[in-house]
Protein backbone atom coordinates (compact mmCIF):
# COMPACT_ATOMS: atom_id res chain seq x y z
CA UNK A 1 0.00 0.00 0.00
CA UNK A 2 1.23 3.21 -0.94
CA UNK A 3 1.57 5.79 1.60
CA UNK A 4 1.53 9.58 1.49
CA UNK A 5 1.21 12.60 3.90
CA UNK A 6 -1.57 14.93 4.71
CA UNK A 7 -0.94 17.86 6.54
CA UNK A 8 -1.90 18.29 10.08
CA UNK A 9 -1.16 21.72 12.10
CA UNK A 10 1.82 23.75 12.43
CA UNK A 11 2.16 25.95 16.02
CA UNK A 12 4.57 28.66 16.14
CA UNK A 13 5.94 29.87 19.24
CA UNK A 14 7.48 32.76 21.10
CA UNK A 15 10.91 30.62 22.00
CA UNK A 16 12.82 27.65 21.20
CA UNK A 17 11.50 24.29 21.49
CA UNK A 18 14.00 22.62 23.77
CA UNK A 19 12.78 19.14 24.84
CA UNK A 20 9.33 17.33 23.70
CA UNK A 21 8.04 14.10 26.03
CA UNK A 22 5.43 12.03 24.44
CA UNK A 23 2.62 10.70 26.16
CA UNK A 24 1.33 8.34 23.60
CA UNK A 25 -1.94 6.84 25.01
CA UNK A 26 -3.40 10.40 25.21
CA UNK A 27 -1.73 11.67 22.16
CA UNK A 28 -0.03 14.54 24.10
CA UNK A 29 3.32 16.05 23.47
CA UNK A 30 4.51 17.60 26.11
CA UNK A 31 6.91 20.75 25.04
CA UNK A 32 9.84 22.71 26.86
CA UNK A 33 9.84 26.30 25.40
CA UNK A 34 12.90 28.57 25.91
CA UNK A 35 13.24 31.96 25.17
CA UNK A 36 16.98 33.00 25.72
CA UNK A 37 16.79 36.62 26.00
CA UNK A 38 14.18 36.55 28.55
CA UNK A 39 15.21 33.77 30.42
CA UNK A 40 12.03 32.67 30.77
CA UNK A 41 10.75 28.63 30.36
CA UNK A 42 7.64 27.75 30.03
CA UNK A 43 5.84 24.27 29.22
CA UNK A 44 2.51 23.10 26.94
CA UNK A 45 0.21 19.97 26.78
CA UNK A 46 -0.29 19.97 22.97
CA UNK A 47 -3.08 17.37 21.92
CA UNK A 48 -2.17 16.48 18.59
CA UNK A 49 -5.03 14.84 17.14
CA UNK A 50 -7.29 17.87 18.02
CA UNK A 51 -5.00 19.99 17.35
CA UNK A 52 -5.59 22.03 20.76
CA UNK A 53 -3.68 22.60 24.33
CA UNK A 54 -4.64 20.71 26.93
CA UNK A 55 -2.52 24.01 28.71
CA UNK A 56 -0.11 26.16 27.89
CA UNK A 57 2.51 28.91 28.46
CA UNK A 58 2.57 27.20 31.87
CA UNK A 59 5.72 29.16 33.95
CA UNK A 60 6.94 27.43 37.36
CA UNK A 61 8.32 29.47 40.10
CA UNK A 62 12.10 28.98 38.83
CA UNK A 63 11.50 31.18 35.25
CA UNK A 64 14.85 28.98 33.98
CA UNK A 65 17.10 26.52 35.68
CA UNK A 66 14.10 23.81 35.23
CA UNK A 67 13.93 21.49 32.56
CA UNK A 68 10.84 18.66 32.06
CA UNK A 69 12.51 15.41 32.38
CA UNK A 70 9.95 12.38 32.61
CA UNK A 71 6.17 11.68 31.99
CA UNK A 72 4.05 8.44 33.59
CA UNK A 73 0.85 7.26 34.77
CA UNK A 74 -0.66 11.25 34.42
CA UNK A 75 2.33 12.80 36.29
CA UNK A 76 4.91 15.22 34.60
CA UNK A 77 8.66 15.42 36.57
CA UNK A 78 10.59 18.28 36.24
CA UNK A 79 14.03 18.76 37.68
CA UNK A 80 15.38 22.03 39.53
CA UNK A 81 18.84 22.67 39.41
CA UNK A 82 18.75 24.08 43.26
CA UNK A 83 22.80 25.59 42.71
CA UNK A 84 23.90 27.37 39.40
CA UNK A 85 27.36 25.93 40.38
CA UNK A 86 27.07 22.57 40.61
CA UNK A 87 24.74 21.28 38.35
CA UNK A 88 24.60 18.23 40.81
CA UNK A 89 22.13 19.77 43.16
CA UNK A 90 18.91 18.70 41.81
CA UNK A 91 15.59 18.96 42.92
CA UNK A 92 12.68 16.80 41.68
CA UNK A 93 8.73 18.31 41.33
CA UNK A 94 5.70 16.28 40.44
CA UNK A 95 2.60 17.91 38.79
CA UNK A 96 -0.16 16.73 37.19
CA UNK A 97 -0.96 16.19 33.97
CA UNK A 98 -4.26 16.88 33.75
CA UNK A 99 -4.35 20.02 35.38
CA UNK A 100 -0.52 21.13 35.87
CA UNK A 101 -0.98 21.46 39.85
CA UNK A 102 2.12 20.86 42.05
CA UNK A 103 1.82 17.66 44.10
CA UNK A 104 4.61 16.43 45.71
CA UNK A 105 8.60 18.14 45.74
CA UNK A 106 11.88 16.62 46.62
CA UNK A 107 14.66 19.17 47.29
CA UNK A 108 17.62 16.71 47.34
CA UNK A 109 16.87 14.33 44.16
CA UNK A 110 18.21 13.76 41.35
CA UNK A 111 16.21 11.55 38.47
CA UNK A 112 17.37 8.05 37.51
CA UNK A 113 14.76 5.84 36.63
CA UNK A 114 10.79 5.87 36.48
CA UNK A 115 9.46 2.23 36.61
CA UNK A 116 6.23 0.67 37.78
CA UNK A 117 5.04 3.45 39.78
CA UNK A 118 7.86 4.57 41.46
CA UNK A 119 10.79 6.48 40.85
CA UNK A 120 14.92 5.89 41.31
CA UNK A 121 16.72 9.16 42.21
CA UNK A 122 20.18 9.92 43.85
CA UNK A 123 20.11 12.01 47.20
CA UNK A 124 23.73 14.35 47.15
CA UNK A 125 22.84 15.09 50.94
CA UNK A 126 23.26 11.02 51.90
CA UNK A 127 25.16 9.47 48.83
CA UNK A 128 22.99 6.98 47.85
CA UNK A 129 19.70 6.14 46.02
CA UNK A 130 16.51 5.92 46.80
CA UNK A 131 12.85 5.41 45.86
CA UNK A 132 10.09 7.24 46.34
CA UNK A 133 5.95 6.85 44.89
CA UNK A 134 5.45 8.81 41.74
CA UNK A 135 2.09 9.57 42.86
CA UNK A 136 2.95 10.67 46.39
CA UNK A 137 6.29 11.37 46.38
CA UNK A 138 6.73 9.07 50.07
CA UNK A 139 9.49 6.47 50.70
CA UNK A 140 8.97 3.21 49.02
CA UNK A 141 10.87 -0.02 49.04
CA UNK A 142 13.50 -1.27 46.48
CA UNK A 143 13.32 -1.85 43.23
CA UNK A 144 15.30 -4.67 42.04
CA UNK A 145 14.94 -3.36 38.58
CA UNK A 146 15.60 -0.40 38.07
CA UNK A 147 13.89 -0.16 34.54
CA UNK A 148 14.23 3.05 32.19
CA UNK A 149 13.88 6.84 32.53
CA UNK A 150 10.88 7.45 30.76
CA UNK A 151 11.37 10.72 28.31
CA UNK A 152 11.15 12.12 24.97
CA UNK A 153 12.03 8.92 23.65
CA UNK A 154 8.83 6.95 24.86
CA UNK A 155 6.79 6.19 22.13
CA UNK A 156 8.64 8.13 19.29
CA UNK A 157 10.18 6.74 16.22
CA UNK A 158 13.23 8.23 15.40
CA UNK A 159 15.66 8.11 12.67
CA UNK A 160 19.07 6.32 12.40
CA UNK A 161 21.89 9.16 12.53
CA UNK A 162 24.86 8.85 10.43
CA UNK A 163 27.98 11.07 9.96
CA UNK A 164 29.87 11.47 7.09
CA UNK A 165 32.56 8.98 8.40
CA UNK A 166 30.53 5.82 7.74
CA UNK A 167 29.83 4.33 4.29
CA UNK A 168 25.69 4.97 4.77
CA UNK A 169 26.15 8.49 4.55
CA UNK A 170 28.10 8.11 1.33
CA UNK A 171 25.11 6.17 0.08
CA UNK A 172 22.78 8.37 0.70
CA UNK A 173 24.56 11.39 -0.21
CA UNK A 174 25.21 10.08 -4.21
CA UNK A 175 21.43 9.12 -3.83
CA UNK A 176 20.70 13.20 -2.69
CA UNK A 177 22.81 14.46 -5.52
CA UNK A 178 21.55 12.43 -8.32
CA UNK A 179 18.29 13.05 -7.20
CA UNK A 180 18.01 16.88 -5.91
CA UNK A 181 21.49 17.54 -7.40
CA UNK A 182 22.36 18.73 -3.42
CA UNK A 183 25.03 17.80 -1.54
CA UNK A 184 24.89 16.70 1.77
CA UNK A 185 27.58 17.37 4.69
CA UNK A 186 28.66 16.25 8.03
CA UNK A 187 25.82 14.19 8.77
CA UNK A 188 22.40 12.99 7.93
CA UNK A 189 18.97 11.43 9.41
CA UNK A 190 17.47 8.23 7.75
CA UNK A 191 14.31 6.21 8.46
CA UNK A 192 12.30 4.12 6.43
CA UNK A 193 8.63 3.98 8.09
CA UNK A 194 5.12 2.84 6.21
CA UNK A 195 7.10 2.48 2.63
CA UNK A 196 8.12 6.47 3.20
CA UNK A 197 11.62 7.02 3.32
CA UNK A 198 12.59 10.45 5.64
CA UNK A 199 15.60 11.97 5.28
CA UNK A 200 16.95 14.83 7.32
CA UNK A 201 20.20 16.51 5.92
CA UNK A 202 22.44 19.31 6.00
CA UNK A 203 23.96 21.17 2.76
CA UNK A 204 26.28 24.56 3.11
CA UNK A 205 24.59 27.66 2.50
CA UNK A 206 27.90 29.61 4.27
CA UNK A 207 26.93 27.69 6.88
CA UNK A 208 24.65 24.54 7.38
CA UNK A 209 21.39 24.37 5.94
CA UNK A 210 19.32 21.98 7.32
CA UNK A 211 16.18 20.22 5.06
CA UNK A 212 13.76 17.37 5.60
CA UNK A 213 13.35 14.97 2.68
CA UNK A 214 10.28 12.46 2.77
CA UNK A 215 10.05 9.79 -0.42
CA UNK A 216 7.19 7.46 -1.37
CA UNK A 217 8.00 3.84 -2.72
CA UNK A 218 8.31 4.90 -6.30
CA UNK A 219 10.58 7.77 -5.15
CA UNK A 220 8.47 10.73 -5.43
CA UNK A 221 8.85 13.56 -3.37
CA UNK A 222 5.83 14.24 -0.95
CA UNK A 223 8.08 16.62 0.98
CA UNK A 224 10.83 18.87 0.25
CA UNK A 225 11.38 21.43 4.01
CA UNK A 226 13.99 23.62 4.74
CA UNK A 227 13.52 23.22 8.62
CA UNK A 228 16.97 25.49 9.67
CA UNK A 229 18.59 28.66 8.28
CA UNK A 230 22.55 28.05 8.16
CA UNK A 231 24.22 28.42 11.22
CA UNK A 232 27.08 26.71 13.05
CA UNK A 233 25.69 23.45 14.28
CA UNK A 234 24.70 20.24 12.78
CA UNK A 235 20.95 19.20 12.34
CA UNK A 236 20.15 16.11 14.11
CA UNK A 237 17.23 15.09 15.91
CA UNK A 238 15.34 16.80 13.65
CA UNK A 239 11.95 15.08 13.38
CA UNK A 240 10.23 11.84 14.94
CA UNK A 241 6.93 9.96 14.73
CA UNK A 242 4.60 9.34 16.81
CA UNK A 243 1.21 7.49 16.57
CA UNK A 244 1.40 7.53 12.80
CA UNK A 245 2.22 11.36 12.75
CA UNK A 246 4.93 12.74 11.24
CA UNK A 247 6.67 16.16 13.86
CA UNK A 248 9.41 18.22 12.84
CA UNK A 249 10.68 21.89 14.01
CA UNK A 250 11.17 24.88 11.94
CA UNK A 251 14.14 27.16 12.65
CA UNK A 252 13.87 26.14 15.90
CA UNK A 253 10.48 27.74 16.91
CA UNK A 254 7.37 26.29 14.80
CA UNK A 255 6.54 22.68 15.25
CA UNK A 256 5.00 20.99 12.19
CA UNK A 257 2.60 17.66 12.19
CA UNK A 258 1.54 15.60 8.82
CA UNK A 259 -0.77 12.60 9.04
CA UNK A 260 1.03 9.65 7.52
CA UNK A 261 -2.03 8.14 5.24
């Protein structure tokens, strides 16, 4: 079966998108924006089947040294960096997902693991780890496995990254220039999902260009996106998909959805 895309949505907002979580049973993303000059971080539920917020521009009382870092069982973690010196000092705050209210804080823990309920972190005050309810935040008894942090990778599909050291990117690279008559650089995205083929890659444009590439079977382009202006860094980790949506972030700001159909 032939597949193609249909577009979805695309949300612009007023900072950088820094870190997405999934929650895939709800078909949330959860999003970390930054804005830089006014050091200022806020968060959004994004439902995006409806195409609506759940909530957004959500600030916590720390405007910047807080990041989102794990989503389970309709509770968000975010960690606090409690010392601007020692990124070591970590706090740990629970809210809910439903309605983004605060319900449980740990001031000395630092995130390991989320599994089953319950939650692995590292206390700097005693040396040693410990676990604690993800729904209450209490003392709990080991966990003999300690299972996987649960973030942004839960649920995604994400392409394999190659540089231009390894013989895959040469591959793909004559395959770019015969067929867009571009030449790719440094390194390059590539997935094959539902008989598409994605391709993320970077060309110079006195600096690197970064562009999004998606192929049907027979090899016709359904999408041709220049998702960066050239600057200094590599693109990679460019785009994902998630519950058969295809996401991707332009210049660094507008997130972009296509149904994959």
């Amino acid at each position: 079966m032939n597949r193609s895309l249909r577009f979805n949505f695309s949300r612009l907002f007023g900072g950088v998108i820094w870190n997405t979580l999934a929650v895939a049973d709800k078909n949330l993303l959860l999003l970390e924006i930054r804005n830089a000059e006014q050091k200022q971080v806020t968060f959004a539920a994004l439902d995006f089947q409806k195409n609506d917020f759940l909530w957004k521009d959500v600030a916590l009382e720390e405007s910047w040294w807080v990041e989102q870092s794990a989503a389970a069982d309709g509770i968000i973690l975010y960690t606090l960096y409690t010392d601007t010196q020692n990124p070591d000092r970590k706090a740990l705050l629970a809210y809910s997902l439903e309605d983004h209210k605060l319900i449980w804080w740990n001031n000395d823990f630092s995130l390991i693991s989320v599994s089953g309920g319950k939650v692995l972190g590292f206390s700097s005050k005693f040396s040693k780890d410990s676990w604690v309810s993800l729904h209450s935040g209490k003392p709990v008894p080991a966990n003999s496995d300690p299972g996987q942090v649960q973030t942004r990778g839960i649920g995604f599909i994400r392409p394999f990254q190659y540089t231009d050291t390894t013989r895959y990117f040469s591959t793909v690279q004559t395959f770019l220039r015969s067929k867009l008559n571009l030449s790719a650089v440094v390194a390059l995205e590539y997935l094959e999902h539902e008989t598409l083929i994605f391709i993320s890659f970077n060309v110079n444009e006195n600096g690197l260009a970064n562009y999004l590439l998606v192929l049907s079977a027979d090899g016709d382009v359904l999408l041709h996106e220049k998702l960066d202006e050239p600057q200094k860094g590599i693109g990679l980790d460019t785009f994902f998909i998630l519950n058969g949506c295809l996401f991707f972030v332009k210049n660094r700001r507008e997130l972009v959805s296509y149904s994959i159909v």
